[in-house]
Structure formats: C-alpha cells, structure tokens
Protein backbone atom coordinates (compact mmCIF):
# COMPACT_ATOMS: atom_id res chain seq x y z
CA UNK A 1 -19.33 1.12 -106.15
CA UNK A 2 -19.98 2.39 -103.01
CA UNK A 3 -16.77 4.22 -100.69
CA UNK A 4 -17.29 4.37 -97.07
CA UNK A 5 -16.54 8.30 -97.22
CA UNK A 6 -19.55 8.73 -99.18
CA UNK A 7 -21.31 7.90 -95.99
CA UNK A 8 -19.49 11.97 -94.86
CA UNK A 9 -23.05 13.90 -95.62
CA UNK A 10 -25.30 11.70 -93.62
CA UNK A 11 -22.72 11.34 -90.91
CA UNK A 12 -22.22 14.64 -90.85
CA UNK A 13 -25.87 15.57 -90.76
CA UNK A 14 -25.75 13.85 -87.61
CA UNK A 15 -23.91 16.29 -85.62
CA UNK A 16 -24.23 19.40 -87.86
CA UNK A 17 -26.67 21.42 -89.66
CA UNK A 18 -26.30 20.18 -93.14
CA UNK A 19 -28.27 21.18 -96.18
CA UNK A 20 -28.72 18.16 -97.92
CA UNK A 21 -29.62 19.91 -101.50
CA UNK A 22 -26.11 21.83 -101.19
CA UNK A 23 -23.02 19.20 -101.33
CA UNK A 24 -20.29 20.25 -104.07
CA UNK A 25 -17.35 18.77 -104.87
CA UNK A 26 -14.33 20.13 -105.89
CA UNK A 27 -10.58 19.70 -105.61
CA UNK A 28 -7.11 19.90 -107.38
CA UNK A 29 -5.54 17.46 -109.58
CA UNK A 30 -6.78 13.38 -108.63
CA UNK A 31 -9.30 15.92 -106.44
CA UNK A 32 -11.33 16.82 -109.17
CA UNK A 33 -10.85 13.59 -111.14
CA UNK A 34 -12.32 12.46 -107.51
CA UNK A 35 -15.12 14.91 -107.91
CA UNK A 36 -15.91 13.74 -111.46
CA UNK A 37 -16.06 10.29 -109.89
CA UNK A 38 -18.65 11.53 -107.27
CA UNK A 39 -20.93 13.66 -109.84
CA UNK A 40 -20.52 10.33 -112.25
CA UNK A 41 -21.70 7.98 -109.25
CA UNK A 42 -23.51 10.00 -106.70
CA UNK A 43 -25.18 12.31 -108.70
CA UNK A 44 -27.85 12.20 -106.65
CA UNK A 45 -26.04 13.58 -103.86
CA UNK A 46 -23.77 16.05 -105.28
CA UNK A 47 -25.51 19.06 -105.98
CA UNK A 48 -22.50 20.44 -108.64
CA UNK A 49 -18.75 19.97 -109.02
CA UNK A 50 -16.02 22.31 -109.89
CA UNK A 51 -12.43 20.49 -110.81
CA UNK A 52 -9.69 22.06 -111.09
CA UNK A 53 -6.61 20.79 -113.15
CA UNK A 54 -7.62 17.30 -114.13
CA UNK A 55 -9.91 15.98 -116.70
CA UNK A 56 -12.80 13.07 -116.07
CA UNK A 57 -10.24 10.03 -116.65
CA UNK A 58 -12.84 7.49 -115.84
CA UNK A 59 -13.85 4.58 -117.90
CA UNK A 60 -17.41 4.47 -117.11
CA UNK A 61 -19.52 7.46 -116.58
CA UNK A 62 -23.57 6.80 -116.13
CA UNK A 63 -24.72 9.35 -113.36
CA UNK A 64 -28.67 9.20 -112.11
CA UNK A 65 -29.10 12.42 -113.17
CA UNK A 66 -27.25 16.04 -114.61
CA UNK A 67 -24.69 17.33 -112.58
CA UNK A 68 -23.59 21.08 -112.78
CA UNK A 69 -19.76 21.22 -113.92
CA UNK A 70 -17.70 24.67 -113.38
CA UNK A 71 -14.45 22.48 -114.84
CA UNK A 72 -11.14 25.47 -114.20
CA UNK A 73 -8.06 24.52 -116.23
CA UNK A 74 -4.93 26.45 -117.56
CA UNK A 75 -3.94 26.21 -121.37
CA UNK A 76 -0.33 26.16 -120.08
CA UNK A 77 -0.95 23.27 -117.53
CA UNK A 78 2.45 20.66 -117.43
CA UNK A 79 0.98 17.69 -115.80
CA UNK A 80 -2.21 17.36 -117.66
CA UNK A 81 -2.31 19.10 -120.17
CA UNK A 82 -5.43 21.26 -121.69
CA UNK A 83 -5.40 19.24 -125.29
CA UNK A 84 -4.22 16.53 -123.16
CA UNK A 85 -2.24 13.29 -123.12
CA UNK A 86 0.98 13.14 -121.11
CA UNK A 87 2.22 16.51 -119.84
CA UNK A 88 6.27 17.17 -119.91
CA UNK A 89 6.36 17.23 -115.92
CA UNK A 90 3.60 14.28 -115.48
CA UNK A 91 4.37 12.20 -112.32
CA UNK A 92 3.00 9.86 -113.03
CA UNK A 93 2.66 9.05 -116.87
CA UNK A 94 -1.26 7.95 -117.45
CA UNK A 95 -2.44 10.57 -120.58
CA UNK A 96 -5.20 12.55 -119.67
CA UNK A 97 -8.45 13.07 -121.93
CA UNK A 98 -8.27 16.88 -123.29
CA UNK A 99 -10.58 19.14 -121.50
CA UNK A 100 -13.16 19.48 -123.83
CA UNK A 101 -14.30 15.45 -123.63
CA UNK A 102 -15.44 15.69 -120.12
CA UNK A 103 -17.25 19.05 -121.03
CA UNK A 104 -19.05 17.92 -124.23
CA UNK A 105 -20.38 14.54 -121.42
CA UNK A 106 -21.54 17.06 -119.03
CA UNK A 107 -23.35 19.63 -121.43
CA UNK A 108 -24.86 16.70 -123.43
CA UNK A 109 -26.67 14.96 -120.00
C-alpha cells in the first residue's frame, strides 16, 4: 500500500535540498505506530525510526530491508502500556503488543 504522503521526500526534493539517504521517522503515540508502518513498508526510504509511546500494532510487517529502531517508552505509560494490552486511561481500547515484540522483529531483521 502506497499513501500519497509518501510521495513528501521526492516532492520535497523538488524545492529543497534534501538528502535522500537521511529520512527518519518518528512521532508520539499513532505517530510512531505510523513510523513503524513506514520502516515496515518503505524501508527503503526511511533511513531509521525512533517511536515514542506506542508499540508496532501492525498485522503484517515484511520491510525490503533492516531498519534502525531507537523505540523510547516509559514503564509507567497509561495508554499503552510497557508489558502491554489495554492501559487504565486507553482512549481508545485496542491492546497494544508489549514493547519488547516490536524490538525482538527489529533486532532479528
């Protein structure tokens, strides 16, 4: 699956000096689930990610290649949880995968 904002880079490459070898991803919450999404399907244009409060959460996972992972989440988190599942002040109730699934993916490609 291809989103039209993964078109940004090239577009922006257009009107700025972009280094092509140097896109990361990162974000908070369904931000870094959205950067696990990118390193899972455009691995081969995201140089690393680095999530922050969210686990992987995807179904399927089968990047081109090995993505760098600098995954930042608190043991005391209260939406999603470090061990995960459903945290106490989820809003919206989907369980999370604890943090050491996506890690284990990510160190073993």
């Amino acid at each position: 699956m291809t989103w039209a904002w993964c078109a940004l880079p090239a577009d922006l490459g257009t009107v700025a000096n972009v280094d092509a070898r140097r896109i990361y991803a990162t974000g908070m919450s369904n931000r870094a689930i959205m950067s696990y999404r990118l390193a899972c399907e455009l691995a081969d244009v995201v140089a690393a990610i680095g999530p922050l409060a969210a686990t992987q959460n995807l179904d399927a996972c089968t990047p081109s290649r090995p993505v760098p992972v600098l995954h930042i989440h608190g043991d005391a988190d209260t939406h999603a949880p470090y061990a995960g599942g459903v945290g106490a002040e989820s809003l919206v109730g989907i369980p999370f995968e604890p943090v050491e699934t996506p890690i284990a993916f990510w160190v073993g490609n």
